[in-house]
N, C-alpha and C. Protein backbone atom coordinates (compact mmCIF):
# COMPACT_ATOMS: atom_id res chain seq x y z
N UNK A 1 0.82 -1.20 0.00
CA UNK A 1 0.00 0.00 0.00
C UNK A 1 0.86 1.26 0.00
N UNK A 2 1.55 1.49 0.75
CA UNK A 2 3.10 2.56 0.74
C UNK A 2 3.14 2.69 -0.52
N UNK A 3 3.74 1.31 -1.12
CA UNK A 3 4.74 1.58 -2.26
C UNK A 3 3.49 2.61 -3.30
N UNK A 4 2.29 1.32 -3.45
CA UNK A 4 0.72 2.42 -4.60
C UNK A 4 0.93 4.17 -4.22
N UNK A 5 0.82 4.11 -3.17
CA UNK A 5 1.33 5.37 -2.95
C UNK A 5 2.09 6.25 -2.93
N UNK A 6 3.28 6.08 -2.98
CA UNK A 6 4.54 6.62 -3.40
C UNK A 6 4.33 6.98 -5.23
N UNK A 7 3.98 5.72 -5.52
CA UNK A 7 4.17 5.95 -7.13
C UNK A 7 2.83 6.88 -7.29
N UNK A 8 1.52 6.84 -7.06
CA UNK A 8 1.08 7.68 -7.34
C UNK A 8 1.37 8.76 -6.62
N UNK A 9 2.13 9.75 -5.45
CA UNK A 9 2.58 11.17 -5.11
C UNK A 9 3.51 11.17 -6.68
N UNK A 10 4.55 10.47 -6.79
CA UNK A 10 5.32 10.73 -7.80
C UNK A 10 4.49 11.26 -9.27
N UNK A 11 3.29 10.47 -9.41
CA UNK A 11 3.45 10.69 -10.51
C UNK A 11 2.36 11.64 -10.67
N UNK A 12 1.99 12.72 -9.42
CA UNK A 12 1.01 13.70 -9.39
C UNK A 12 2.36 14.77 -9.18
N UNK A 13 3.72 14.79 -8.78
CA UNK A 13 4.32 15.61 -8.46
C UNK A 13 4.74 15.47 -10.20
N UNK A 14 4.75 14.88 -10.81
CA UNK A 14 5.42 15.05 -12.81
C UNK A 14 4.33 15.90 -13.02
N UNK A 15 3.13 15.43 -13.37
CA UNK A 15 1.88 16.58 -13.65
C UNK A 15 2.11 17.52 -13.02
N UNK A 16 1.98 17.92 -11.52
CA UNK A 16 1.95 19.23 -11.49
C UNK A 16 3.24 19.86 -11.49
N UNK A 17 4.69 19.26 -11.89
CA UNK A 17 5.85 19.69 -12.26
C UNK A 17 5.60 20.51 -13.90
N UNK A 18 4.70 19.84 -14.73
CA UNK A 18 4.62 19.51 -15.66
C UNK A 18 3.62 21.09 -15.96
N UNK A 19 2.78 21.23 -15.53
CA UNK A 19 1.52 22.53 -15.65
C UNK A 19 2.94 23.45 -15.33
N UNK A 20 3.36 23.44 -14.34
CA UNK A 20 3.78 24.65 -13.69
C UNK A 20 5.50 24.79 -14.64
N UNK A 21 6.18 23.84 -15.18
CA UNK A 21 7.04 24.30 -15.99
C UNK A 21 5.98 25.27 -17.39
N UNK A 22 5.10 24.91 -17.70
CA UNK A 22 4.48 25.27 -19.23
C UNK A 22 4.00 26.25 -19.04
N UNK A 23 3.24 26.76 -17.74
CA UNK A 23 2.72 28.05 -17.19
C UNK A 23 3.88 28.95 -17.59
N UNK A 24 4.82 28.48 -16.86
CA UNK A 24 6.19 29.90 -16.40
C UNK A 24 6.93 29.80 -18.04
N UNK A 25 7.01 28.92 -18.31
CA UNK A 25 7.87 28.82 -19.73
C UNK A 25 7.37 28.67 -21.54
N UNK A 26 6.80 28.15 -21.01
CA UNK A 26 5.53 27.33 -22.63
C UNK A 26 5.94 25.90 -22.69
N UNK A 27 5.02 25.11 -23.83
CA UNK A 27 5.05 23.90 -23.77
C UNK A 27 6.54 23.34 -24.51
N UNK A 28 7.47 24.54 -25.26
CA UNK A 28 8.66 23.52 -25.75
C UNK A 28 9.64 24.29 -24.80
N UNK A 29 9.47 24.93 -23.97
CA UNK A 29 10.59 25.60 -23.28
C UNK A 29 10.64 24.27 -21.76
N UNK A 30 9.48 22.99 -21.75
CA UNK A 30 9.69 22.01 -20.47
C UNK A 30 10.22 20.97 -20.77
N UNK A 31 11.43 20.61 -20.66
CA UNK A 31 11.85 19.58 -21.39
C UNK A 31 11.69 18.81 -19.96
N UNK A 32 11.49 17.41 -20.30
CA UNK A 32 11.39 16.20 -19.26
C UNK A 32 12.70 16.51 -18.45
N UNK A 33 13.62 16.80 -18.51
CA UNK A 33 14.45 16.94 -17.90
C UNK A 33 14.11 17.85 -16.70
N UNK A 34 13.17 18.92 -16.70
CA UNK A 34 13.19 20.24 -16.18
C UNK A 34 12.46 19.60 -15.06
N UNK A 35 11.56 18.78 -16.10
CA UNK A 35 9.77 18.36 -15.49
C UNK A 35 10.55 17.49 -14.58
N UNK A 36 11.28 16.26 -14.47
CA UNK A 36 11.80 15.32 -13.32
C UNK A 36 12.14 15.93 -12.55
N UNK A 37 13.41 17.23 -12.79
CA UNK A 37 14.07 17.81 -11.74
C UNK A 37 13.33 18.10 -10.78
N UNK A 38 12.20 18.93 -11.54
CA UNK A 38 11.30 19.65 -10.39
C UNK A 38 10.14 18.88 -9.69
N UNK A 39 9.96 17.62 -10.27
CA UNK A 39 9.22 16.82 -9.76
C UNK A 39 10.06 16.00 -8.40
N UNK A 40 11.44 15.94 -8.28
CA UNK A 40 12.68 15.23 -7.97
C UNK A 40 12.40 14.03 -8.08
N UNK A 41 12.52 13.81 -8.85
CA UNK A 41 12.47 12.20 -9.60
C UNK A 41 13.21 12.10 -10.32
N UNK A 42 14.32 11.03 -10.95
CA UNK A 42 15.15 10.69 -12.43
C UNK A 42 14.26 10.96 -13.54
N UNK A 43 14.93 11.55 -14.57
CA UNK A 43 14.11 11.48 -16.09
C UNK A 43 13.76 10.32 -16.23
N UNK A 44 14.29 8.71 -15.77
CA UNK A 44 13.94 7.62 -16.42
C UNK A 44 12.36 7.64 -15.84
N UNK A 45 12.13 7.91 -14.70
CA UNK A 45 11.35 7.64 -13.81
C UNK A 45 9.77 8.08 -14.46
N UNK A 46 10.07 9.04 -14.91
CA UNK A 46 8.83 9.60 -15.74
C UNK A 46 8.30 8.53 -16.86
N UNK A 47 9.27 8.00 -17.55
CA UNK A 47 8.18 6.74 -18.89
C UNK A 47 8.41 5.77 -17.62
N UNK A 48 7.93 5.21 -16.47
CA UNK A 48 7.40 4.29 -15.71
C UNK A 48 5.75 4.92 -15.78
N UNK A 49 5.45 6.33 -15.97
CA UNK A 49 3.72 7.16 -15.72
C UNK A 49 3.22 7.01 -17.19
N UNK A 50 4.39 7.42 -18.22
CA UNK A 50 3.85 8.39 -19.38
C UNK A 50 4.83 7.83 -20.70
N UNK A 51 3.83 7.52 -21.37
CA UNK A 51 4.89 6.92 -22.81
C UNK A 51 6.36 7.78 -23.28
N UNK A 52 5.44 9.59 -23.19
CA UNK A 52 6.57 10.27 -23.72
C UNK A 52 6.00 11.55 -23.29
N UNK A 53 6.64 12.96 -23.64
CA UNK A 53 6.08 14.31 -23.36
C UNK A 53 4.90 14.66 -23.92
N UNK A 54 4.38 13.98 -25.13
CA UNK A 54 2.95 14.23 -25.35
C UNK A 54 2.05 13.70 -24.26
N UNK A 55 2.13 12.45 -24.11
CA UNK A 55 1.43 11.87 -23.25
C UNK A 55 1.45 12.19 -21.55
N UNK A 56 2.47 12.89 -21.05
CA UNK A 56 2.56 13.27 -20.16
C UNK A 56 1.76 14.90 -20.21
N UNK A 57 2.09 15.83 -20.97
CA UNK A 57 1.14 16.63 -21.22
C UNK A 57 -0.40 16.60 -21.19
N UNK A 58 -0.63 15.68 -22.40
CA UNK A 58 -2.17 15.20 -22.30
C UNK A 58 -2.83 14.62 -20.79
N UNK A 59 -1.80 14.31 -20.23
CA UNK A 59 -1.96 13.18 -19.14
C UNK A 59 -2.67 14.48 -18.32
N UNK A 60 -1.60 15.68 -18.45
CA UNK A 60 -1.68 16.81 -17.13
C UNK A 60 -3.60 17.57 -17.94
N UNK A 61 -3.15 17.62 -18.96
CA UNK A 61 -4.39 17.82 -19.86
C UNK A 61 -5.85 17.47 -19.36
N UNK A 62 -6.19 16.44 -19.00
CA UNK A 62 -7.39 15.35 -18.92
C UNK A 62 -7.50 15.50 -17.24
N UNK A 63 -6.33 15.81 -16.38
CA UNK A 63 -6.49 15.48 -15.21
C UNK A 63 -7.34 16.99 -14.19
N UNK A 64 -6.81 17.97 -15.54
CA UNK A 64 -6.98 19.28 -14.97
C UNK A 64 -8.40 19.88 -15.41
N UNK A 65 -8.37 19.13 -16.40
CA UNK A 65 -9.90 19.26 -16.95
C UNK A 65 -10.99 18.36 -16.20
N UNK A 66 -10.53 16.82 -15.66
CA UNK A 66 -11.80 16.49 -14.60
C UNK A 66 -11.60 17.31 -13.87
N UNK A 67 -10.59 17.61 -12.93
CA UNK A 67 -10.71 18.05 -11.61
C UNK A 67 -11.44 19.98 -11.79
N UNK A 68 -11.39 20.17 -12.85
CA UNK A 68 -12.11 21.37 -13.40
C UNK A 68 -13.42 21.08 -13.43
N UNK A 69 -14.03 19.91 -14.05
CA UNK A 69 -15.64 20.06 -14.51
C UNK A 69 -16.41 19.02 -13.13
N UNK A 70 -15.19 18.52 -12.52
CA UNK A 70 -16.33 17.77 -11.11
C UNK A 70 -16.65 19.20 -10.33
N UNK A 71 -15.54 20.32 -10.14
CA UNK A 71 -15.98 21.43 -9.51
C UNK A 71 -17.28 22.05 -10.26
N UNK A 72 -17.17 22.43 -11.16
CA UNK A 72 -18.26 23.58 -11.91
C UNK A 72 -19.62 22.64 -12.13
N UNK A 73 -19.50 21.24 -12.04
CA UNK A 73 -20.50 20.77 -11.80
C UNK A 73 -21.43 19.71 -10.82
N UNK A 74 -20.74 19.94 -9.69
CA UNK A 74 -21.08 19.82 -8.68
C UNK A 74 -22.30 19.92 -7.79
N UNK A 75 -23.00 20.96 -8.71
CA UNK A 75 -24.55 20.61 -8.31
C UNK A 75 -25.63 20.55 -9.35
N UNK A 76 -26.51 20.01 -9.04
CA UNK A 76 -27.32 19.74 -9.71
C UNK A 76 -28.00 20.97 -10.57
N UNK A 77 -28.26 21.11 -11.74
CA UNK A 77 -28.92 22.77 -12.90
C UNK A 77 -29.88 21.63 -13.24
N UNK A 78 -30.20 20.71 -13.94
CA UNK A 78 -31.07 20.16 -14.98
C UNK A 78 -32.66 21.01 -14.08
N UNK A 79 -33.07 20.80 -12.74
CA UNK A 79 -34.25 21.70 -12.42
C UNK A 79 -34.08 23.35 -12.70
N UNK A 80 -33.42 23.88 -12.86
CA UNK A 80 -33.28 25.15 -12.71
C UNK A 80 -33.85 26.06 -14.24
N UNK A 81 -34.10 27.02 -13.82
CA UNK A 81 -34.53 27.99 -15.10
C UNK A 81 -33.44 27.99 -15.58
N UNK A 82 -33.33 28.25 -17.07
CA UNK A 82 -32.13 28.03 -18.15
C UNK A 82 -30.94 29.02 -17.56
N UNK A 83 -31.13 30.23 -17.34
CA UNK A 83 -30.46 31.51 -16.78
C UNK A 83 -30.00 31.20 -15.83
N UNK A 84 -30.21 30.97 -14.73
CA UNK A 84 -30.10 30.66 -13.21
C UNK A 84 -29.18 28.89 -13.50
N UNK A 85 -29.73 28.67 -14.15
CA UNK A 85 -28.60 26.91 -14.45
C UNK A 85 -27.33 27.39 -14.94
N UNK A 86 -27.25 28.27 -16.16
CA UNK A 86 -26.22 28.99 -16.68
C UNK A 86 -25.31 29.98 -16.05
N UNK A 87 -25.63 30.46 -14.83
CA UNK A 87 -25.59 31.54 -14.25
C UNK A 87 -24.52 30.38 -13.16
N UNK A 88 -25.50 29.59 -12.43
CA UNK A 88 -24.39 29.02 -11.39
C UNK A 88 -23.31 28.32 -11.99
N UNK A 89 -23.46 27.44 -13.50
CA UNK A 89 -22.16 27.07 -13.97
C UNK A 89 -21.26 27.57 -14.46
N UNK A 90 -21.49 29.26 -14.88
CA UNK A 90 -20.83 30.41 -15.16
C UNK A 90 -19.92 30.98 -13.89
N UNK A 91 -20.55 31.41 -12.58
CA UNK A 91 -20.25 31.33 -11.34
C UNK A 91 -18.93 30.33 -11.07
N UNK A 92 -19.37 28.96 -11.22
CA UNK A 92 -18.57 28.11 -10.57
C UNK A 92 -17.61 27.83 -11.70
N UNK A 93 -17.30 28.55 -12.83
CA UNK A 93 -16.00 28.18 -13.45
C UNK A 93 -15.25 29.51 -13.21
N UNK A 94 -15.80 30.94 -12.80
CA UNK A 94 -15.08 31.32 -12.89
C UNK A 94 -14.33 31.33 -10.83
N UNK A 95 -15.26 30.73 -10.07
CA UNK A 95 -14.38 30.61 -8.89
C UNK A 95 -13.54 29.43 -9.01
N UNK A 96 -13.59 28.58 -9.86
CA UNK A 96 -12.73 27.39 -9.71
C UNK A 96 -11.22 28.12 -10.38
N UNK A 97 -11.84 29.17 -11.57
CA UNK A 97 -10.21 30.13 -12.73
C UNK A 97 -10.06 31.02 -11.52
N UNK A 98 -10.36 31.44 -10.57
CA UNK A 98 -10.38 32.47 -9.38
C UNK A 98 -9.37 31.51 -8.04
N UNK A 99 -9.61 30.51 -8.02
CA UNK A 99 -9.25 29.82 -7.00
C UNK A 99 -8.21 28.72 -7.32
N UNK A 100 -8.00 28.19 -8.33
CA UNK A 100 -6.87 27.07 -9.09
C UNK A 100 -6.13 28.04 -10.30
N UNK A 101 -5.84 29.05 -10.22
CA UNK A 101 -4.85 30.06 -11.09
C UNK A 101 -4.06 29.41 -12.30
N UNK A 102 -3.01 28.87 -11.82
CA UNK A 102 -2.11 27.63 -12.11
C UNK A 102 -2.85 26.71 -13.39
N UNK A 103 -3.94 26.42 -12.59
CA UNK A 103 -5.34 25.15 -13.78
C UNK A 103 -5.55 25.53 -14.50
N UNK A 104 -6.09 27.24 -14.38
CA UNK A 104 -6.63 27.94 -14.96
C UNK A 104 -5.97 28.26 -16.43
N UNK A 105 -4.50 28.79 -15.95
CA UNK A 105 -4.00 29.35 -17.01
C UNK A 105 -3.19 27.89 -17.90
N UNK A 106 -3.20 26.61 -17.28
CA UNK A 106 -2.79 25.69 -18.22
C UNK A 106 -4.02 25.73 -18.79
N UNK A 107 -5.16 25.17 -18.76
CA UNK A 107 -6.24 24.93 -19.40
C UNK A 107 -6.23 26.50 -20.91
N UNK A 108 -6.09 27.23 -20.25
CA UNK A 108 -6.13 28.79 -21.21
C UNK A 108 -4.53 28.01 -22.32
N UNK A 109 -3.87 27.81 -21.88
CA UNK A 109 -2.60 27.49 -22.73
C UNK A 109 -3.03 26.18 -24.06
N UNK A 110 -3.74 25.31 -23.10
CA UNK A 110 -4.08 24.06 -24.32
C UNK A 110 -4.78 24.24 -25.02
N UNK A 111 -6.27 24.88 -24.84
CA UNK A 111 -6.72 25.52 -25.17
C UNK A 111 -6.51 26.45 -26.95
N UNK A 112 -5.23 26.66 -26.61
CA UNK A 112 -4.58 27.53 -27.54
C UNK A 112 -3.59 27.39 -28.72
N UNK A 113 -3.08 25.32 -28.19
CA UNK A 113 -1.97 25.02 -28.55
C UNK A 113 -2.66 24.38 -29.47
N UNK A 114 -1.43 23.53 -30.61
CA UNK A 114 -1.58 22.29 -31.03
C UNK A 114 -1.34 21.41 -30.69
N UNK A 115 -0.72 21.64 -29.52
CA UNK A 115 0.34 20.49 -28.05
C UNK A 115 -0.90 19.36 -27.87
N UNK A 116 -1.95 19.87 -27.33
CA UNK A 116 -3.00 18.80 -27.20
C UNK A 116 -3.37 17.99 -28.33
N UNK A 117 -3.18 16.54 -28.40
CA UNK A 117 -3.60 15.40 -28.97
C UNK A 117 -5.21 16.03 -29.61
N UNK A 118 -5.93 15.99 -30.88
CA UNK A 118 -7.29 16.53 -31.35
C UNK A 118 -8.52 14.92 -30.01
N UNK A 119 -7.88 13.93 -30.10
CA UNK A 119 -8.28 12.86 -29.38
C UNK A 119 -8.65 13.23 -28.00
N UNK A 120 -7.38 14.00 -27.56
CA UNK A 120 -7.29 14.27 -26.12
C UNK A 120 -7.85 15.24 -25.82
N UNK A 121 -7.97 16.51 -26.99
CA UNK A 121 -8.67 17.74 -27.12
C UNK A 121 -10.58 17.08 -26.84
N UNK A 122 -10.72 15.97 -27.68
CA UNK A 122 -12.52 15.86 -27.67
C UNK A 122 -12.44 15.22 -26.24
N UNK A 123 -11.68 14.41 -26.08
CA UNK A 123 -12.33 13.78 -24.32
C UNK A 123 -12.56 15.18 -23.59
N UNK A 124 -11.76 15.86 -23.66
CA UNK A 124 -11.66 17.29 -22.89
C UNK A 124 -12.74 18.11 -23.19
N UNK A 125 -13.27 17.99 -24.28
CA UNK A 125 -14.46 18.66 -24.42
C UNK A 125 -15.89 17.74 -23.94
N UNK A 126 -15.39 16.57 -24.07
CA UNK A 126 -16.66 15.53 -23.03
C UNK A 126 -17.13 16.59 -21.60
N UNK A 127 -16.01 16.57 -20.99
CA UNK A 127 -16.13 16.69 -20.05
C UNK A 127 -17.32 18.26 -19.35
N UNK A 128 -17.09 18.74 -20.77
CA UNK A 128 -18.44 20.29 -20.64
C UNK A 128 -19.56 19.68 -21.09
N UNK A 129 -19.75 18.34 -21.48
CA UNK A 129 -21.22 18.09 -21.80
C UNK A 129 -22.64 18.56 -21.40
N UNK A 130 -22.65 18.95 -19.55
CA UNK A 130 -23.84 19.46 -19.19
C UNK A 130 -23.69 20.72 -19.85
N UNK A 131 -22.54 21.44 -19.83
CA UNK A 131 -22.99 23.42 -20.37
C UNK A 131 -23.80 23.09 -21.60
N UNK A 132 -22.50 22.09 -22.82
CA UNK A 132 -23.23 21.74 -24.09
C UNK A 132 -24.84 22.05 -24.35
N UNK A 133 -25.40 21.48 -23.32
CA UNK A 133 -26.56 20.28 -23.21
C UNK A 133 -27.71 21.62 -22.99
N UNK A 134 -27.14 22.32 -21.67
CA UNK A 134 -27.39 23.24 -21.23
C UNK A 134 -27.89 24.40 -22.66
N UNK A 135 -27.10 24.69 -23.11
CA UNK A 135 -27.22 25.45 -24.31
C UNK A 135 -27.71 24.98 -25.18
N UNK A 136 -28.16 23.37 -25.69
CA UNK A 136 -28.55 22.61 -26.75
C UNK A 136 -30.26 23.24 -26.80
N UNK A 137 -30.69 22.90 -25.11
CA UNK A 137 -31.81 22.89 -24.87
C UNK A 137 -32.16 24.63 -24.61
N UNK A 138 -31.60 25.40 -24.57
CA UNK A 138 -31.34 26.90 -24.64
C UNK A 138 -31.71 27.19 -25.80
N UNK A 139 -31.48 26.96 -27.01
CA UNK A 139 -31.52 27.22 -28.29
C UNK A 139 -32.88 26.35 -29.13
N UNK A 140 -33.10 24.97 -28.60
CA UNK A 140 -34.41 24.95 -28.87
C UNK A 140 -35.77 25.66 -28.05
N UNK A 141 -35.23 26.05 -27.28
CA UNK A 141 -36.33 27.15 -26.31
C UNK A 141 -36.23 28.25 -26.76
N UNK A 142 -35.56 28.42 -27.61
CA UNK A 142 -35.57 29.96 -28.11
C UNK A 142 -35.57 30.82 -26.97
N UNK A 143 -34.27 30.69 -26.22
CA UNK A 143 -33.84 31.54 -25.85
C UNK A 143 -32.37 31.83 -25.62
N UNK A 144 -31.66 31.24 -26.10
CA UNK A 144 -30.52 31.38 -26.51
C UNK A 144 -30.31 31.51 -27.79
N UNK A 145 -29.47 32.69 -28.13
CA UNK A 145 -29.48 32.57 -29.70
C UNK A 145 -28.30 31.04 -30.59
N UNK A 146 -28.97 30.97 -31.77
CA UNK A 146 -28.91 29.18 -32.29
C UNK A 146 -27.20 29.74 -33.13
N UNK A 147 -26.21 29.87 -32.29
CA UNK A 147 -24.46 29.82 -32.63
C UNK A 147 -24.20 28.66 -32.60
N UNK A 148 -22.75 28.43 -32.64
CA UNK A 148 -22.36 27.30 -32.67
C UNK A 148 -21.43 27.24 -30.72
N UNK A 149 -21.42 26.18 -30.54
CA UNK A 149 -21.09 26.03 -28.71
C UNK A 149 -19.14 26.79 -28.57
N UNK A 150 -18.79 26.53 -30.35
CA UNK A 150 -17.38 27.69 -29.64
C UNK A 150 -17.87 29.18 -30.23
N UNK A 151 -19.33 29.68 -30.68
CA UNK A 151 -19.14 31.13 -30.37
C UNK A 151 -19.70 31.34 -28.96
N UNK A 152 -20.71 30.65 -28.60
CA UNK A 152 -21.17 30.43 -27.36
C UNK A 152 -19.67 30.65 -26.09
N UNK A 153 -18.84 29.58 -25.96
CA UNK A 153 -18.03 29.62 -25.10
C UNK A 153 -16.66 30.76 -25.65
N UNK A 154 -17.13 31.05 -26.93
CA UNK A 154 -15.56 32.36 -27.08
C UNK A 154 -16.26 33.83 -25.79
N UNK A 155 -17.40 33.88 -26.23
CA UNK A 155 -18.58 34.61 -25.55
C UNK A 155 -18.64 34.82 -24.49
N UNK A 156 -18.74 33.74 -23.78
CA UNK A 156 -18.61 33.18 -22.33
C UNK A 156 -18.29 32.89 -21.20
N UNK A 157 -17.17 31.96 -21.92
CA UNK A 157 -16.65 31.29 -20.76
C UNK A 157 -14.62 32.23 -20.93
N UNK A 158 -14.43 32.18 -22.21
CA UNK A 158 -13.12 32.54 -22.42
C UNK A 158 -12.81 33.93 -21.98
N UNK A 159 -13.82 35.17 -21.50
CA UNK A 159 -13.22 36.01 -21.24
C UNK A 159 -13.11 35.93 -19.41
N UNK A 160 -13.49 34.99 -19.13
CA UNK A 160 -13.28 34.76 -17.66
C UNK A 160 -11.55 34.71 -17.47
N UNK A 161 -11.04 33.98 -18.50
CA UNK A 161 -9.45 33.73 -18.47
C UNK A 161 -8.84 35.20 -18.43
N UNK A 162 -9.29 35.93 -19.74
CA UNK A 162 -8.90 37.27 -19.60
C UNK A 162 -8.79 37.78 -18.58
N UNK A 163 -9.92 37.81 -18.08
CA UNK A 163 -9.72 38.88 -16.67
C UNK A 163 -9.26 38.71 -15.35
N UNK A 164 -8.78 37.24 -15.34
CA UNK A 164 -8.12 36.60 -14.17
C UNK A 164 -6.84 36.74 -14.43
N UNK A 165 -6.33 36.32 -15.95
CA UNK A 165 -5.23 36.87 -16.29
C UNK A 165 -4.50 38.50 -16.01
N UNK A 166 -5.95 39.93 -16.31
CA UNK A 166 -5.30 40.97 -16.35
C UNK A 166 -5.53 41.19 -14.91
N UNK A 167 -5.99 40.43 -14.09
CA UNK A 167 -6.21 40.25 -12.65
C UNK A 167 -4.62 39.93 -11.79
N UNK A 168 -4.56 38.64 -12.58
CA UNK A 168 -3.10 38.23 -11.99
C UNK A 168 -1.97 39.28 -12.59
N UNK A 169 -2.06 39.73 -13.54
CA UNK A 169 -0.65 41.11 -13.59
C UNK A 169 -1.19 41.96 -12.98
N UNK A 170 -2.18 42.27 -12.51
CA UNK A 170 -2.21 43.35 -11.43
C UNK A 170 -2.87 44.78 -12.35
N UNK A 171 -3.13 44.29 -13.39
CA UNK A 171 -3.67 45.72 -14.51
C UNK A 171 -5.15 45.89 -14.31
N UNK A 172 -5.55 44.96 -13.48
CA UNK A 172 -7.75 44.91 -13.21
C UNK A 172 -7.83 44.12 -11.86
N UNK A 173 -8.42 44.52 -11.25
CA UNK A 173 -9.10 43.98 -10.16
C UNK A 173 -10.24 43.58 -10.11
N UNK A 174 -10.34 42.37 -10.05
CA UNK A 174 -11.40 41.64 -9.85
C UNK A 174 -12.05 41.60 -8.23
N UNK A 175 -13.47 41.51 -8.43
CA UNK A 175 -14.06 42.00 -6.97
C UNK A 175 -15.51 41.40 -7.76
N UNK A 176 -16.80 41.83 -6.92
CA UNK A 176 -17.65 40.91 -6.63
C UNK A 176 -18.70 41.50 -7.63
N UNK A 177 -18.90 42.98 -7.90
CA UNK A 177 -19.28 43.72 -8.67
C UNK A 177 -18.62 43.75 -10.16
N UNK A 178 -17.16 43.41 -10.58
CA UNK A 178 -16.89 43.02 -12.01
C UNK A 178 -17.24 42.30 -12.20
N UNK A 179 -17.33 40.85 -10.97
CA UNK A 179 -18.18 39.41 -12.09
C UNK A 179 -19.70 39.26 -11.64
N UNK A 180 -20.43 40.42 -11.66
CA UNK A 180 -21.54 40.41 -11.63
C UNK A 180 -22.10 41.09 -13.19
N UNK A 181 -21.13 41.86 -13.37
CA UNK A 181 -21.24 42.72 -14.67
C UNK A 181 -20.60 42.00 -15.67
N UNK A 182 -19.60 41.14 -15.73
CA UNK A 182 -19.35 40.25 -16.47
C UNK A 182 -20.03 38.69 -16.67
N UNK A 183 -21.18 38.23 -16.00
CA UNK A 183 -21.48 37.24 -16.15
C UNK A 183 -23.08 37.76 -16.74
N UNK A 184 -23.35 39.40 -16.50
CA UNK A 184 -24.46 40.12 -17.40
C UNK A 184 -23.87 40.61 -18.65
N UNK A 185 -22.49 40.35 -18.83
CA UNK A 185 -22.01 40.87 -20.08
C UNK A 185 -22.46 39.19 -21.19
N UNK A 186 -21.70 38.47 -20.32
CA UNK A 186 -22.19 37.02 -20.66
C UNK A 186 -23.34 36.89 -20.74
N UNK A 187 -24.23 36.74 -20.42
CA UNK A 187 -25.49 36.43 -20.60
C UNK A 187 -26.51 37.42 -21.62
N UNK A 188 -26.00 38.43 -21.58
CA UNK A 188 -26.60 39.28 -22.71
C UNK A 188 -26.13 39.23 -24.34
N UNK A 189 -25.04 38.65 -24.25
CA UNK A 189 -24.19 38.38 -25.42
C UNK A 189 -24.79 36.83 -26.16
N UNK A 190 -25.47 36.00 -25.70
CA UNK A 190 -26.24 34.70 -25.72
C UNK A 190 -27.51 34.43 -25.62
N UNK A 191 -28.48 35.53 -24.79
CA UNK A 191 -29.78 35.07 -24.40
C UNK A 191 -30.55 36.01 -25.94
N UNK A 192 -31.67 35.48 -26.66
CA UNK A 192 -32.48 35.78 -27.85
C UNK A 192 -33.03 37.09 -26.98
């Protein structure tokens, strides 16, 4: 039981060696080398988790994205008025980008790359299925206007990154009254 354990700390200290080299550097500036050091583990030690640096990426990829969508969906919307369902899963992604920084801005990085596997990219998009769903049934209610789910989330969900971003350099302050006006910026930008 020790040992299960050891190997899995190890191989949660490569992942989050792994986010936090790509955060500070980008994805070709982390060479496995960087990622072991800072994990303190041998380079060999890493293909015992991960075939190679894609897969170790993707790996950090998939892990940051459940531990992203068990938060934001955590409670139950399917009863809720469409707005008020949208509203708390809007809420709870941007306290999870408010509260996991680090997650936040890897997820904003893959997001962006070609680094992510297109394979590893759709599981990753599994994982928003309720917003999807959320919006599917939004748009046959005619009340969401009928876009496609990435103008919907360019709309949406992506300027939450922005402003945590111009949050974290210190150029905007975020407070309780910007994401009240930003989640009415959101919602006015989507509702018919």
């Amino acid at each position: 039981m020790a040992r299960l354990q050891k190997s899995l700390e190890k191989k949660d200290r490569l992942l989050q060696a792994t986010i936090s080299l790509v955060n500070n550097n980008g994805f070709h500036a982390a060479p496995m080398s960087k990622i072991a050091k800072m994990a303190q583990v041998s380079p060999a030690t890493i293909y015992l988790y991960f075939e190679n640096k894609q897969d170790l990426v993707n790996q950090a990829y998939l892990n940051v994205k459940a531990d992203f969508t068990s938060y934001i969906f955590k409670s139950e919307t399917a009863h809720l008025p469409l707005k008020t369902a949208f509203e708390r899963i809007w809420r709870a992604i941007f306290n999870y980008k408010l509260a996991n920084r680090a997650n936040a801005l890897f997820l904003a990085q893959c997001d962006s790359t070609p680094m992510i596997d297109k394979t590893i990219r759709n599981q990753g998009i599994k994982h928003l299925e309720p917003l999807l769903e959320l919006w599917e049934k939004g748009k046959k209610e005619n009340l969401i206007k009928p876009l496609s789910n990435y103008l919907l989330y360019g709309f949406t969900i992506n300027p939450i990154a922005f402003l945590i971003l111009m949050d974290e350099r210190g150029s905007y302050q975020i407070n309780n009254t910007i994401i009240d006006q930003a989640f009415e910026t959101a919602w006015q930008s989507i509702k018919v």
